[in-house]
C-alpha atoms as a PDB file:
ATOM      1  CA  UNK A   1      -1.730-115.948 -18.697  1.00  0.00           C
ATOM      2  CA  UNK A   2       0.726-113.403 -17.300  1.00  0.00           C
ATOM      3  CA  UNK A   3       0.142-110.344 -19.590  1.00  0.00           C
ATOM      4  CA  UNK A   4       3.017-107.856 -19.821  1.00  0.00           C
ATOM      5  CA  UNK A   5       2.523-104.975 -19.236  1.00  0.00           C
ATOM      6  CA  UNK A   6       4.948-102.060 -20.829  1.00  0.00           C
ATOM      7  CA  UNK A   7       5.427 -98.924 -18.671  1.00  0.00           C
ATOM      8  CA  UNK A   8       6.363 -95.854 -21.579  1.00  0.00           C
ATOM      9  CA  UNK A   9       7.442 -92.649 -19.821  1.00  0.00           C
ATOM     10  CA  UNK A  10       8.839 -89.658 -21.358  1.00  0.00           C
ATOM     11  CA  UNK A  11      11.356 -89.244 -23.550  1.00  0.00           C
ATOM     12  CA  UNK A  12      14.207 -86.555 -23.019  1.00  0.00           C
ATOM     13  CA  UNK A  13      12.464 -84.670 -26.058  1.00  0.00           C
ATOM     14  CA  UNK A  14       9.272 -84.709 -24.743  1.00  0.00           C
ATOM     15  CA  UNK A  15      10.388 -83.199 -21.698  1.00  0.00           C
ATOM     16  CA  UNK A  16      12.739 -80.646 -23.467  1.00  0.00           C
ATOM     17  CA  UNK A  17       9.590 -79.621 -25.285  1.00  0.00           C
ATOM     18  CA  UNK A  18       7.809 -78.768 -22.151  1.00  0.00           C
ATOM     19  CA  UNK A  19      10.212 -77.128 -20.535  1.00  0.00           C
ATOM     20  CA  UNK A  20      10.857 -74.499 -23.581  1.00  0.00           C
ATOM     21  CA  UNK A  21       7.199 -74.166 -24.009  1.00  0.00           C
ATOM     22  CA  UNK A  22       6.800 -72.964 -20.226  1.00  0.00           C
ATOM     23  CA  UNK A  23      10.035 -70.694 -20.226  1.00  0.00           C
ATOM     24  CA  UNK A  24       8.698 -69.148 -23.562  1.00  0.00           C
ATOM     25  CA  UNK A  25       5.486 -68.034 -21.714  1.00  0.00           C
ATOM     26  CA  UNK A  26       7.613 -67.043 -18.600  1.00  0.00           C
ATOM     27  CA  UNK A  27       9.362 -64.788 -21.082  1.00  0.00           C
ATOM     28  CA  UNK A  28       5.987 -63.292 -21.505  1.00  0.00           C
ATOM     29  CA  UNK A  29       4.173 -63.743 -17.814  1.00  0.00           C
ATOM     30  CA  UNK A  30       6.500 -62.899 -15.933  1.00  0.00           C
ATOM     31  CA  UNK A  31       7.583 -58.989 -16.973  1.00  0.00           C
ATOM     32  CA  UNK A  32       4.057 -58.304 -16.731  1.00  0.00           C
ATOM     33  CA  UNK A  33       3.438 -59.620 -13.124  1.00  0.00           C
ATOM     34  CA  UNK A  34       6.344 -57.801 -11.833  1.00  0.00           C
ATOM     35  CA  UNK A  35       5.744 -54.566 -12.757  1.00  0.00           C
ATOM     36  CA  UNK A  36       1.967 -54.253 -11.328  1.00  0.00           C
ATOM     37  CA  UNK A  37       3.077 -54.741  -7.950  1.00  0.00           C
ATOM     38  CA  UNK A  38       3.877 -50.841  -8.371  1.00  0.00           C
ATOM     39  CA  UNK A  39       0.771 -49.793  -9.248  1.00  0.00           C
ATOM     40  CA  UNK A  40      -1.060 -52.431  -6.899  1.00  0.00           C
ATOM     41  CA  UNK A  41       0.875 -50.314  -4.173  1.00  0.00           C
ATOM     42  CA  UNK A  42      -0.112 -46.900  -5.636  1.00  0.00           C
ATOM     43  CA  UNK A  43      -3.972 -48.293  -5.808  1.00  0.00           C
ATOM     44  CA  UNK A  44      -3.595 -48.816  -2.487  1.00  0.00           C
ATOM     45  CA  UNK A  45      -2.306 -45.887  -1.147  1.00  0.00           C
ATOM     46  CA  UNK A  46      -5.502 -43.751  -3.056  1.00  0.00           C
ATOM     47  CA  UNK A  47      -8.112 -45.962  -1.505  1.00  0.00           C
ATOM     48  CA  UNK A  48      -6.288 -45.425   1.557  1.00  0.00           C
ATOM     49  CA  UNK A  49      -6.558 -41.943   1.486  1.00  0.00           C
ATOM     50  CA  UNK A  50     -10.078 -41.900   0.607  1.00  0.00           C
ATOM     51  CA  UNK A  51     -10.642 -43.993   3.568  1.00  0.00           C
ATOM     52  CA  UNK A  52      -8.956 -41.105   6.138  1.00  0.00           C
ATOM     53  CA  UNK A  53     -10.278 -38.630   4.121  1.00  0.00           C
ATOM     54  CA  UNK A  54     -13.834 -39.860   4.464  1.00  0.00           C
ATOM     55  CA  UNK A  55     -12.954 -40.201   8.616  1.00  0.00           C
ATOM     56  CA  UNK A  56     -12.048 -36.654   8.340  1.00  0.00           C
ATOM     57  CA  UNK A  57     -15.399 -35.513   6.876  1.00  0.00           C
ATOM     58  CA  UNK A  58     -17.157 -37.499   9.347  1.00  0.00           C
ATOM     59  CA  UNK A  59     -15.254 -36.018  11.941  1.00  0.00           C
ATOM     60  CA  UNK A  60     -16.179 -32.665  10.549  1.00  0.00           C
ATOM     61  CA  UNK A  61     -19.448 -32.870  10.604  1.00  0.00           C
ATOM     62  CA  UNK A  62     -19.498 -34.079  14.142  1.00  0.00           C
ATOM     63  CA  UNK A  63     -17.322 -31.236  15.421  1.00  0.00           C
ATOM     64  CA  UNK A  64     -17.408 -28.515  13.252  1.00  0.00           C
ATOM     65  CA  UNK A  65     -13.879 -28.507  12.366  1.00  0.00           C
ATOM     66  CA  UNK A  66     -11.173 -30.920  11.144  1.00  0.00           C
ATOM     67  CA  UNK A  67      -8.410 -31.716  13.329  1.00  0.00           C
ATOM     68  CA  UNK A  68      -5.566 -29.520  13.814  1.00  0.00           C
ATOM     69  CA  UNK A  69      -2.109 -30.245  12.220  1.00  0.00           C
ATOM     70  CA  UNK A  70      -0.757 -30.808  16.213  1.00  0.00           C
ATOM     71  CA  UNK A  71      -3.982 -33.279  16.653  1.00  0.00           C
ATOM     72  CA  UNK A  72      -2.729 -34.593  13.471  1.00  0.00           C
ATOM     73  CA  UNK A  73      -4.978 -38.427  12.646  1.00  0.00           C
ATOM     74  CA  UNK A  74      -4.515 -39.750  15.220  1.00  0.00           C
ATOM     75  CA  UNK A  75      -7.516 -37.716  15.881  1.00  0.00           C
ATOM     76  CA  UNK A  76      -9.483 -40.262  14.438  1.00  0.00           C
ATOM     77  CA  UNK A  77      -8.770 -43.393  16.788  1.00  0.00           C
ATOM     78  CA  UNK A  78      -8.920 -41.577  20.032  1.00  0.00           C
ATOM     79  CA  UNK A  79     -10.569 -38.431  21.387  1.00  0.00           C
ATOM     80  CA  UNK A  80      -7.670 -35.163  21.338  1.00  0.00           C
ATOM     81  CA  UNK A  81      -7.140 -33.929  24.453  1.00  0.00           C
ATOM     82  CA  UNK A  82      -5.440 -30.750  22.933  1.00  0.00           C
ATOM     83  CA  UNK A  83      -7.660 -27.637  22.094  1.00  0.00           C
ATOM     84  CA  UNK A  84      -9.639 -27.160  20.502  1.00  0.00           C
ATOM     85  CA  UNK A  85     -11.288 -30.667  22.163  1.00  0.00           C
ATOM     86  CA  UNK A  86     -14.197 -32.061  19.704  1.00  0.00           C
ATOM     87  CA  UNK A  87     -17.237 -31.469  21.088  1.00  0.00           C
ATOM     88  CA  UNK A  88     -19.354 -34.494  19.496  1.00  0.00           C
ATOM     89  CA  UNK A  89     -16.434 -36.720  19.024  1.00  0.00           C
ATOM     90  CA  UNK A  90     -18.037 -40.113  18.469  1.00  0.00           C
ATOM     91  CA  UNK A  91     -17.808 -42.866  20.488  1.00  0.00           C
ATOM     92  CA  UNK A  92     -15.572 -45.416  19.127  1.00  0.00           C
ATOM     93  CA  UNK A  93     -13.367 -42.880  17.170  1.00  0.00           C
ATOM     94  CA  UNK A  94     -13.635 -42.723  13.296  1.00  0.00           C
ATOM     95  CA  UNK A  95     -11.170 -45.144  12.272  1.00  0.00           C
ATOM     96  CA  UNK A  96     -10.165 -48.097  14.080  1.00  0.00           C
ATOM     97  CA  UNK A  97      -6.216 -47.290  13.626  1.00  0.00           C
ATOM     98  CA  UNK A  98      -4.706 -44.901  11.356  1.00  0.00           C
ATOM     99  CA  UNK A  99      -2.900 -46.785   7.923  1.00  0.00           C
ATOM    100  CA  UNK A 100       0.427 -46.589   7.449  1.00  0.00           C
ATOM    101  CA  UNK A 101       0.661 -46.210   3.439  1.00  0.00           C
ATOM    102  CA  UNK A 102       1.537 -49.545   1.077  1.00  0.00           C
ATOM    103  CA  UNK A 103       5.555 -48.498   1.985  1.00  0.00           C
ATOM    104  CA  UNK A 104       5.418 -48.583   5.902  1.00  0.00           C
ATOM    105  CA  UNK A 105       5.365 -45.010   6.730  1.00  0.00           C
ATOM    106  CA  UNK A 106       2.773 -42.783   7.776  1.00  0.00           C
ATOM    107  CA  UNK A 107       0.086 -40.538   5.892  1.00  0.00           C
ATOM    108  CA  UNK A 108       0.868 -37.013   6.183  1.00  0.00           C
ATOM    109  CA  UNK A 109      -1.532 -35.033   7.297  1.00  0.00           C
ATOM    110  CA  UNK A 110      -1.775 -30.653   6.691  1.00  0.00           C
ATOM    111  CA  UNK A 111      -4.020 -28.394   8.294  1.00  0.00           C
ATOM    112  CA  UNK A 112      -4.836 -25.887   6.826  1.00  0.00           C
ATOM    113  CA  UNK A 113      -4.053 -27.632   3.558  1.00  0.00           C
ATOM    114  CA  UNK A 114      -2.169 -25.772   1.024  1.00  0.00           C
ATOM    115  CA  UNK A 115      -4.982 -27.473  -1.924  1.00  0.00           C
ATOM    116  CA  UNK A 116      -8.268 -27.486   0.366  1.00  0.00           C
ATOM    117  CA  UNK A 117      -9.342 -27.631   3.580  1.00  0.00           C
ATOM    118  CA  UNK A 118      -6.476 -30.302   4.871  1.00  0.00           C
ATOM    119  CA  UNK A 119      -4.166 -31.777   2.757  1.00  0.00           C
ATOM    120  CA  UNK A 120      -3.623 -36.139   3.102  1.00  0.00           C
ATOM    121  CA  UNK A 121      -0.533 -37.477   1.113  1.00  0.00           C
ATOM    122  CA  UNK A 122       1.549 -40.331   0.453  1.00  0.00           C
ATOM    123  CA  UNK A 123       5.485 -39.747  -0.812  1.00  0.00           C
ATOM    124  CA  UNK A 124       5.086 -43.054  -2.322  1.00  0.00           C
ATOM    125  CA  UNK A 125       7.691 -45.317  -3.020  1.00  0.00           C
ATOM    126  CA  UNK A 126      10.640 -43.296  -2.710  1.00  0.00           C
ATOM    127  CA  UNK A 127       9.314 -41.453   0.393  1.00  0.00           C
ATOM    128  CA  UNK A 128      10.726 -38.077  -0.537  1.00  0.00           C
ATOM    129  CA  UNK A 129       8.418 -35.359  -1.481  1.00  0.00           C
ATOM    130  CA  UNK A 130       7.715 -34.498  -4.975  1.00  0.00           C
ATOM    131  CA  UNK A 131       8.560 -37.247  -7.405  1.00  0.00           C
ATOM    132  CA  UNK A 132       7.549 -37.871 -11.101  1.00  0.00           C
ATOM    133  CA  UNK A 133       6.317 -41.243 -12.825  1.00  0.00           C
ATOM    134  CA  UNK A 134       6.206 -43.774 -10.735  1.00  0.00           C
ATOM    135  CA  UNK A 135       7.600 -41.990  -7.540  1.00  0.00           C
ATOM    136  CA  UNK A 136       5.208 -39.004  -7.985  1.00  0.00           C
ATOM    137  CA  UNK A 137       3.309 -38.054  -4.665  1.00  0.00           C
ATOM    138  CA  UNK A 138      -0.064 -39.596  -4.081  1.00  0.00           C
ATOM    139  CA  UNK A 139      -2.755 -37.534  -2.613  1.00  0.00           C
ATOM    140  CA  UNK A 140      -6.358 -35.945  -1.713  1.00  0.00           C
ATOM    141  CA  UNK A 141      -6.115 -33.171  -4.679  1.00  0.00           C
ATOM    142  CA  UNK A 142      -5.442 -34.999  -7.853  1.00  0.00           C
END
């Protein structure tokens, strides 16, 4: 009483099938996916500014001032040791390091700001100041 037993697989239709089904909704996916990793990066960048910027209004009210533009952030991981030296500077610092933005390069940091009390900026993703669309600045005042 040996039963056979027929193994089917698939034919070379079947599988063309599939495959044209998934590159028709890679057609679609995919163009879509790409382009957010732009503004993933420039989401980034303004929550990392709020971030400093928040440090910098803690720091404030601790010290009375911001830092100067020649204590520049790093203000905020480790006590200055230029004048005008923070009185009240909390123990621990205000932020643990200071962020690079999402491109690798460094926040920049004015004092006296030329929009409020300190400007905080990102050149974004072409890293040159100014910039429209997609490589406009991103900063504190907008």
């Amino acid at each position: 009483m040996l039963r056979e037993r027929r193994h089917r697989g698939f034919t070379i239709i079947e599988i063309m099938v599939v495959v044209v089904i998934i590159g028709m909704l890679a057609t679609l996916v995919i163009p879509r996916v790409i382009g957010r990793g732009d503004d993933a990066k420039r989401t980034a960048a303004q929550v990392q500014i709020k971030e400093v910027e928040q440090a910098l209004d803690l720091y404030h009210l601790d010290n009375g001032s911001y830092p100067t533009q020649d204590q520049g952030l790093d203000a905020l991981v480790s006590k200055p040791s230029l004048p005008p030296e923070p009185m009240n500077y909390r123990s621990g610092g205000y932020l643990k390091k200071v962020p690079n933005d999402p491109w690798g390069r460094p926040f920049i940091y004015r004092m006296p700001g030329d929009h409020g009390e300190f400007d905080l900026l990102s050149y974004g993703p072409d890293g040159q100041e100014g910039g429209e669309d997609k490589n406009k600045d991103i900063t504190n005042w907008d």
